[in-house]
Protein backbone atom coordinates (compact mmCIF):
# COMPACT_ATOMS: atom_id res chain seq x y z
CA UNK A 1 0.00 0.00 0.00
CA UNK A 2 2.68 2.62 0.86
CA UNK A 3 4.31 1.61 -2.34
CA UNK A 4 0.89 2.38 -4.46
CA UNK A 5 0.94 5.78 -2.56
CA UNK A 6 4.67 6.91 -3.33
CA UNK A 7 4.11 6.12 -7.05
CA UNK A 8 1.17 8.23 -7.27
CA UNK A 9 2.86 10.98 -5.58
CA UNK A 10 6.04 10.96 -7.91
CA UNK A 11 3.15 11.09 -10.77
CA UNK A 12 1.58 13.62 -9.99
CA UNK A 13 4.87 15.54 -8.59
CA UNK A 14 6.71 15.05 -11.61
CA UNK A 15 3.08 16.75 -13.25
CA UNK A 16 3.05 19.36 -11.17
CA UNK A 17 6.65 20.31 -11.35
CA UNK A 18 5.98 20.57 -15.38
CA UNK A 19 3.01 22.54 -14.83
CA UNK A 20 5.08 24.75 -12.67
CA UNK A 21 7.60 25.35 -15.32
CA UNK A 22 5.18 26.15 -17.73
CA UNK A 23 3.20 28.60 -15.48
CA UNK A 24 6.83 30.31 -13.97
CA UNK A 25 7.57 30.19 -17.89
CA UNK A 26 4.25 31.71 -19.10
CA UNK A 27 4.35 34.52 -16.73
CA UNK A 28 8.48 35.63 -17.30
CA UNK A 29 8.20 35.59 -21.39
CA UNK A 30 4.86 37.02 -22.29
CA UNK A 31 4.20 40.72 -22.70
CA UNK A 32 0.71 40.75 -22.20
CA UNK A 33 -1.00 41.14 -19.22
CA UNK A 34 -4.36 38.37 -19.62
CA UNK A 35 -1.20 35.88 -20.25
CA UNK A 36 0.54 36.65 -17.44
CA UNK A 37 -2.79 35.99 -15.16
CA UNK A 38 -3.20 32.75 -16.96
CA UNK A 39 0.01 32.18 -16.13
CA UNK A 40 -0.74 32.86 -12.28
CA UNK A 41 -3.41 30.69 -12.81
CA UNK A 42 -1.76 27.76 -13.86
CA UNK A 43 0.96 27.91 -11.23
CA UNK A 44 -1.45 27.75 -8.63
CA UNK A 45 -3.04 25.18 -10.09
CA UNK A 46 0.09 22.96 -9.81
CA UNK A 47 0.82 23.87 -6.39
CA UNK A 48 -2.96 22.62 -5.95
CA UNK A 49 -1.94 19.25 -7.67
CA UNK A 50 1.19 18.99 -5.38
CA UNK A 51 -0.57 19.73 -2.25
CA UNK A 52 -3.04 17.26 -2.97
CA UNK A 53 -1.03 14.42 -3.76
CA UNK A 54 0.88 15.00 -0.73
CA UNK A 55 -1.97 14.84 1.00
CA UNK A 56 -3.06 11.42 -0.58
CA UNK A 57 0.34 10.23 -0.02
CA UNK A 58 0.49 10.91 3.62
CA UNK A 59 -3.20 10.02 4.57
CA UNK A 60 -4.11 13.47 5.58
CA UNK A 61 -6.46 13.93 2.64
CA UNK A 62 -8.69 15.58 4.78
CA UNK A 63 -5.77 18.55 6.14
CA UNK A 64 -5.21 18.71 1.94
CA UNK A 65 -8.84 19.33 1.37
CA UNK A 66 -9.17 22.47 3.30
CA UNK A 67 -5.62 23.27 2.29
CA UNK A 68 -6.86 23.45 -1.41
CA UNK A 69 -10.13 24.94 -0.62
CA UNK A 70 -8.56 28.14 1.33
CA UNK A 71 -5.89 28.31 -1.84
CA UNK A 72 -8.53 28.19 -4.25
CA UNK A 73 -10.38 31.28 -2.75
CA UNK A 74 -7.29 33.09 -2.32
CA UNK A 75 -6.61 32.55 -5.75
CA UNK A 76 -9.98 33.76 -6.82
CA UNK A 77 -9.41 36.89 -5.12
CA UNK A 78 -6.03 37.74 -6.30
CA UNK A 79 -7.24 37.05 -10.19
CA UNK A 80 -10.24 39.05 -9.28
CA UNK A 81 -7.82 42.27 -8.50
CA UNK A 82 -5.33 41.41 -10.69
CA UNK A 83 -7.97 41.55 -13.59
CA UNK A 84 -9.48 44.66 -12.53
CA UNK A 85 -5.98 46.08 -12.31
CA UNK A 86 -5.35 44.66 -16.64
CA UNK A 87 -8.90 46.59 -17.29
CA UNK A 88 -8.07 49.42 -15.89
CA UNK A 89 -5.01 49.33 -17.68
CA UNK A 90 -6.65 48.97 -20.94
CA UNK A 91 -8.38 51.49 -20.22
CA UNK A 92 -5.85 54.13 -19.65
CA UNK A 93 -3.74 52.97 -22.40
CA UNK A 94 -5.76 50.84 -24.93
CA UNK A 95 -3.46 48.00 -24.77
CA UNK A 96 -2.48 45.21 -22.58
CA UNK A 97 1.19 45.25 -24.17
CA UNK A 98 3.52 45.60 -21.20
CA UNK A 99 5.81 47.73 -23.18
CA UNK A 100 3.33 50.43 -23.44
CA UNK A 101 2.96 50.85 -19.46
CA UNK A 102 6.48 51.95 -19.40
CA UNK A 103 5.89 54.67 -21.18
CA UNK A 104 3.64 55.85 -18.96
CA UNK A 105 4.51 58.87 -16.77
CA UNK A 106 2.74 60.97 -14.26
């Protein structure tokens, strides 16, 4: 049983660390802003993954639960601002190129 348990946590590690890299990868490379929230977006989603599987591994699925559920509506809310921050970009400048903020001045 313990072995069935450390496989499925190196499965879904070894998942989660390549979502990681493609969140961490999404948010340094892009120059627009909706990417860079889905790139948030994904990255939390793999620490969700990780958290979970740890959970399962170490039989405190129910600690991982809660765990998820109080990162899940932290997430929500930091999307939620960081959205209304990208719209109120666009509106200002008309563009959601990242090059374009630093022109701004005043």
């Amino acid at each position: 049983m313990i072995n069935d348990n450390s496989n499925l946590f190196l499965v879904f590690g070894i998942f989660s660390m390549i979502l990681g890299a493609c969140g961490f990868y999404c948010i340094m490379v892009t120059k627009n802003f909706i990417r860079t929230l889905i790139g948030l977006e994904i990255l939390t989603k793999s620490v969700t993954l990780l958290i979970i599987a740890a959970g399962y591994a170490s039989n405190r699925i129910a600690l991982a639960q809660s765990m998820v559920i109080t990162l899940i509506v932290v997430e929500v809310v930091v999307i939620a601002v960081g959205a209304g921050i990208v719209f109120g970009i666009f509106k200002q400048i008309g563009s959601l190129n990242v090059t374009k903020l630093r022109n701004l001045k005043g």
